[in-house]
N, C-alpha and C. Protein backbone atom coordinates (compact mmCIF):
# COMPACT_ATOMS: atom_id res chain seq x y z
N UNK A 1 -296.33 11.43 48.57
CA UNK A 1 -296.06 11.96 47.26
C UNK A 1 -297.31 12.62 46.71
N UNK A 2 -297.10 13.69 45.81
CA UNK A 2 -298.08 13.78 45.27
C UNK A 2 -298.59 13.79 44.07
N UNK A 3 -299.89 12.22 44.15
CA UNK A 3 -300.03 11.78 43.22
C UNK A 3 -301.88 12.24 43.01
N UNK A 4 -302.45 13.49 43.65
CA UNK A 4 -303.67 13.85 43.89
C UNK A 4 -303.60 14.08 41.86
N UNK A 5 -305.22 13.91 41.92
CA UNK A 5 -305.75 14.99 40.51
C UNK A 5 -305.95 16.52 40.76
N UNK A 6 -305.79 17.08 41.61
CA UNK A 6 -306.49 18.37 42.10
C UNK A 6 -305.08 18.91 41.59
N UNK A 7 -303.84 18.71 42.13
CA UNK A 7 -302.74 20.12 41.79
C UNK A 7 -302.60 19.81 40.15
N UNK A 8 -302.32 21.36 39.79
CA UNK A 8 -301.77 21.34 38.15
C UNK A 8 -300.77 20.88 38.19
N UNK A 9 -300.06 20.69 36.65
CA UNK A 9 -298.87 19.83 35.91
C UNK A 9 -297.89 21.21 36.54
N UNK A 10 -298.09 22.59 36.17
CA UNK A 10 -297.13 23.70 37.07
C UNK A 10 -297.24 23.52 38.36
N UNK A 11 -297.66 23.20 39.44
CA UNK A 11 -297.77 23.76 40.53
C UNK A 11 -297.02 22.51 40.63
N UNK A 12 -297.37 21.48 40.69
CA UNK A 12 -296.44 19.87 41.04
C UNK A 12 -294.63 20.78 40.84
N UNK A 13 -294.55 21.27 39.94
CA UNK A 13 -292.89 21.29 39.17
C UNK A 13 -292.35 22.23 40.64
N UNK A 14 -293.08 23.30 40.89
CA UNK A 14 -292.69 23.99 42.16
C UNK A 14 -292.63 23.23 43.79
N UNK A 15 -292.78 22.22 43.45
CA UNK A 15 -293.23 21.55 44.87
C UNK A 15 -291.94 20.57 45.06
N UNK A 16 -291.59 20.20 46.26
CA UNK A 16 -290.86 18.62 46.31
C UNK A 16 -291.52 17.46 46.37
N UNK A 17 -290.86 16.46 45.50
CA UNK A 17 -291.98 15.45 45.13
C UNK A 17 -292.39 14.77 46.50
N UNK A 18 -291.06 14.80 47.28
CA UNK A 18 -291.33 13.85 49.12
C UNK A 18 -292.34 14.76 49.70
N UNK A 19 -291.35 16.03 50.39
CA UNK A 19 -292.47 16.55 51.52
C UNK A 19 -292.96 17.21 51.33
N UNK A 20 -293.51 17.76 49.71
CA UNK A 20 -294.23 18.66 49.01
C UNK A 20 -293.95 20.34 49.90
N UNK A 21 -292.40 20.27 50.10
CA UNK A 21 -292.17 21.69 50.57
C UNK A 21 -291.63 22.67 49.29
N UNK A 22 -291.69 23.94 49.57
CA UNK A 22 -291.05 24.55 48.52
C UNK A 22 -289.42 24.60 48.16
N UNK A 23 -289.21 24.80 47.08
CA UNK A 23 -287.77 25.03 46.82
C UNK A 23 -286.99 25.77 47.46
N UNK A 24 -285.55 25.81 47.45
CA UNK A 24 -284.81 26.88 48.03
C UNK A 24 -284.33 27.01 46.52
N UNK A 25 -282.98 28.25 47.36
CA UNK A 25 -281.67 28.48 46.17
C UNK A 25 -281.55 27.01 45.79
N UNK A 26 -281.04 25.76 45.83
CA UNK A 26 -280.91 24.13 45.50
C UNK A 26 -282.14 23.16 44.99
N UNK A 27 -282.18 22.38 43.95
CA UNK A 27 -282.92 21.58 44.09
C UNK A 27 -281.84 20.46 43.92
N UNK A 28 -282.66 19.68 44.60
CA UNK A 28 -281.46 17.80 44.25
C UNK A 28 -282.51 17.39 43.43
N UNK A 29 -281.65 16.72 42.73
CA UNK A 29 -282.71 15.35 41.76
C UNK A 29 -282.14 14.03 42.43
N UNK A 30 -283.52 13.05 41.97
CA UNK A 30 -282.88 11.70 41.48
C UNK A 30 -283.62 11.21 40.56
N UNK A 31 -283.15 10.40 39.66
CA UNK A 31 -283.94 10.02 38.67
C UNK A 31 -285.19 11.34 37.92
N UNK A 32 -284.32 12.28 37.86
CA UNK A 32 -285.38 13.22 37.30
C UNK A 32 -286.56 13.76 38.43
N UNK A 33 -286.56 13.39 39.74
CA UNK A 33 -287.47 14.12 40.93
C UNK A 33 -286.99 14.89 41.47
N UNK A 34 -287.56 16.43 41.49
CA UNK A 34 -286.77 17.54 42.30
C UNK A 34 -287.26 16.71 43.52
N UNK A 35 -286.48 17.07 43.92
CA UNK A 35 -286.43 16.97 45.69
C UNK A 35 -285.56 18.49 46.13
N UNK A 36 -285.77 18.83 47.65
CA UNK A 36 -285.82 20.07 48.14
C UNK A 36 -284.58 19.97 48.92
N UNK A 37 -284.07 19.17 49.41
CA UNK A 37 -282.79 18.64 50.48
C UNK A 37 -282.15 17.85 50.30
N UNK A 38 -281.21 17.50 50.87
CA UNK A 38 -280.52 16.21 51.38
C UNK A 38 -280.99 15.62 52.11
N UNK A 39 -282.31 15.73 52.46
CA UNK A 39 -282.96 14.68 53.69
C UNK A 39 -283.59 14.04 53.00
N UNK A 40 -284.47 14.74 52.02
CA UNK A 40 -285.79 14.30 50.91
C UNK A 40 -285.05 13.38 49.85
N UNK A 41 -283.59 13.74 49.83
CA UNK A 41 -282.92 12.46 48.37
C UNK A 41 -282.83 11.43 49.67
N UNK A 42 -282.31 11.87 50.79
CA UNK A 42 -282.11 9.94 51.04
C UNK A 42 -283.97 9.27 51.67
N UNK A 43 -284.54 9.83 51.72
CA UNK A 43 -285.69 10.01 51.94
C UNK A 43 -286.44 9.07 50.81
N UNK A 44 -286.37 9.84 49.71
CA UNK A 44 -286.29 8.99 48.41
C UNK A 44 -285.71 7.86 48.40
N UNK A 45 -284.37 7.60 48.10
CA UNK A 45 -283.43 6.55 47.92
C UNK A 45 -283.84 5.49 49.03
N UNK A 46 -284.22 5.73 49.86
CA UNK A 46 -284.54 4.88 51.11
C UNK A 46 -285.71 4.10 50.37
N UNK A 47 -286.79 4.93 50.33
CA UNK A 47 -288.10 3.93 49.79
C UNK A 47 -288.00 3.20 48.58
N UNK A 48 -287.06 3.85 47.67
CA UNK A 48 -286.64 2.90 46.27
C UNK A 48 -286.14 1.89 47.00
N UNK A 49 -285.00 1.72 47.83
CA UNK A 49 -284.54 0.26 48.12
C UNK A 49 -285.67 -0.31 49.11
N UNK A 50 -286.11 -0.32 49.98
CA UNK A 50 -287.78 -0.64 50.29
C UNK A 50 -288.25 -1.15 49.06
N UNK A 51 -288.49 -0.27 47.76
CA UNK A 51 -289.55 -1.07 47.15
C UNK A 51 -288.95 -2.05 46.48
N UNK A 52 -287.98 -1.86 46.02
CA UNK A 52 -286.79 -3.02 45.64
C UNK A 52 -286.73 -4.29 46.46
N UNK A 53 -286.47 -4.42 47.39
CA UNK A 53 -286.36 -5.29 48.63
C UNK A 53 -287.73 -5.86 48.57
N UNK A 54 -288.81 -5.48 48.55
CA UNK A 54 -290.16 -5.73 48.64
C UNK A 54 -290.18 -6.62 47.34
N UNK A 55 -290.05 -6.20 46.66
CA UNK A 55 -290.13 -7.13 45.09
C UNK A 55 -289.34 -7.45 44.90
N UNK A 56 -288.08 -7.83 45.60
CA UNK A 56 -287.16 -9.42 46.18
C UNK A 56 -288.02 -10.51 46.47
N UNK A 57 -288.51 -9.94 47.50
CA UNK A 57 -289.64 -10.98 48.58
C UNK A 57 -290.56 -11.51 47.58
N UNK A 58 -291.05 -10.67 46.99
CA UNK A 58 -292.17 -11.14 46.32
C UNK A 58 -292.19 -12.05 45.24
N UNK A 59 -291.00 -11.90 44.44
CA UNK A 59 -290.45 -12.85 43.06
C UNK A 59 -289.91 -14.53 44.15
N UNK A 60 -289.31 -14.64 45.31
CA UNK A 60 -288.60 -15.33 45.84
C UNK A 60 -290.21 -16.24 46.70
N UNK A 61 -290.69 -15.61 46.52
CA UNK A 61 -292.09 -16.08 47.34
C UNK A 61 -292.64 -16.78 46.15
N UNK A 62 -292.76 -16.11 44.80
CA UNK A 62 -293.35 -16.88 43.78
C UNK A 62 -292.48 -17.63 43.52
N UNK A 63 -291.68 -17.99 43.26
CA UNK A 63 -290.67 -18.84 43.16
C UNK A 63 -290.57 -20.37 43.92
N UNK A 64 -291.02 -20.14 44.97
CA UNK A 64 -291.12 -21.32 45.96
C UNK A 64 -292.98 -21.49 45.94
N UNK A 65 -293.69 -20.63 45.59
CA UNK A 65 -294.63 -21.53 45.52
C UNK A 65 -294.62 -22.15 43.97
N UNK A 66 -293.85 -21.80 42.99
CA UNK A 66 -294.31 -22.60 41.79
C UNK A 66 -293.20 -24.05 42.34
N UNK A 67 -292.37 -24.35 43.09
CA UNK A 67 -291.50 -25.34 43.36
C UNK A 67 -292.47 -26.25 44.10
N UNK A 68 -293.05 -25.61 45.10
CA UNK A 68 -293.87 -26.35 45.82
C UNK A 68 -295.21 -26.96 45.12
N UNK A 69 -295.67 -26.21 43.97
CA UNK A 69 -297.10 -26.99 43.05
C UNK A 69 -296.60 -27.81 42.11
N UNK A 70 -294.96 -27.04 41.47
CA UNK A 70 -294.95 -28.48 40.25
C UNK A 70 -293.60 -29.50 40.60
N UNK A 71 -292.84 -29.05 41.62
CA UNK A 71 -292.73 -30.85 42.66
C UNK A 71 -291.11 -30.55 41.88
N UNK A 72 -290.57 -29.70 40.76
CA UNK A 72 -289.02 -29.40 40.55
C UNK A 72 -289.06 -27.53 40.03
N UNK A 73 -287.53 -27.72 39.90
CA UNK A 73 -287.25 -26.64 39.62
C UNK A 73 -287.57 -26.41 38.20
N UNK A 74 -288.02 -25.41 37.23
CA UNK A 74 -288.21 -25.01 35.64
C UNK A 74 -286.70 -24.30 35.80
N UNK A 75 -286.53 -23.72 34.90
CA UNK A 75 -285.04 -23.32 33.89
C UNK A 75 -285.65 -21.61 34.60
N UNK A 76 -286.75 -20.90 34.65
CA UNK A 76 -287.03 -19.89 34.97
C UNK A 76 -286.42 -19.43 36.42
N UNK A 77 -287.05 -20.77 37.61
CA UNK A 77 -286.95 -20.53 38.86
C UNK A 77 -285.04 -20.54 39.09
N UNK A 78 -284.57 -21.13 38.14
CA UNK A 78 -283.10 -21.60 38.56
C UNK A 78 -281.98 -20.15 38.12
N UNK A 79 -282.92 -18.99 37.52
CA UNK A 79 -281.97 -18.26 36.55
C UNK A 79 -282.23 -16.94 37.57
């Protein structure tokens, strides 16, 4: 993605946010990101559920270590 300081706030808008290729006749969005294809939205959509999934793991990981230091479940871990 590109998240450099070097390109301007215009030049980013012309670009695709995935493979930083140029536009055609189409742009797709998601959530407000041009994207350039149908490869670049599932491209996208792919790493959102990745990061989603990832911060499954990660809440479910904290979760069992606060079970494992204070010996029960809180009203937090159970909800």
């Amino acid at each position: 993605m590109r998240n450099h300081l070097q390109y301007h706030r215009n030049d980013a808008v012309r670009r695709c946010a995935v493979c930083d290729g140029k536009f055609g006749l189409i742009r797709h969005y998601s959530w407000r990101t041009a994207l350039c294809s149908k490869k670049c939205v599932d491209r996208f959509k792919s790493r959102e559920e990745s990061d989603r999934r990832w911060l499954l793991r990660l809440h479910a990981a904290r979760q069992t270590v606060l079970v494992g230091i204070t010996g029960f479940r809180s009203e937090e871990a159970t909800q």
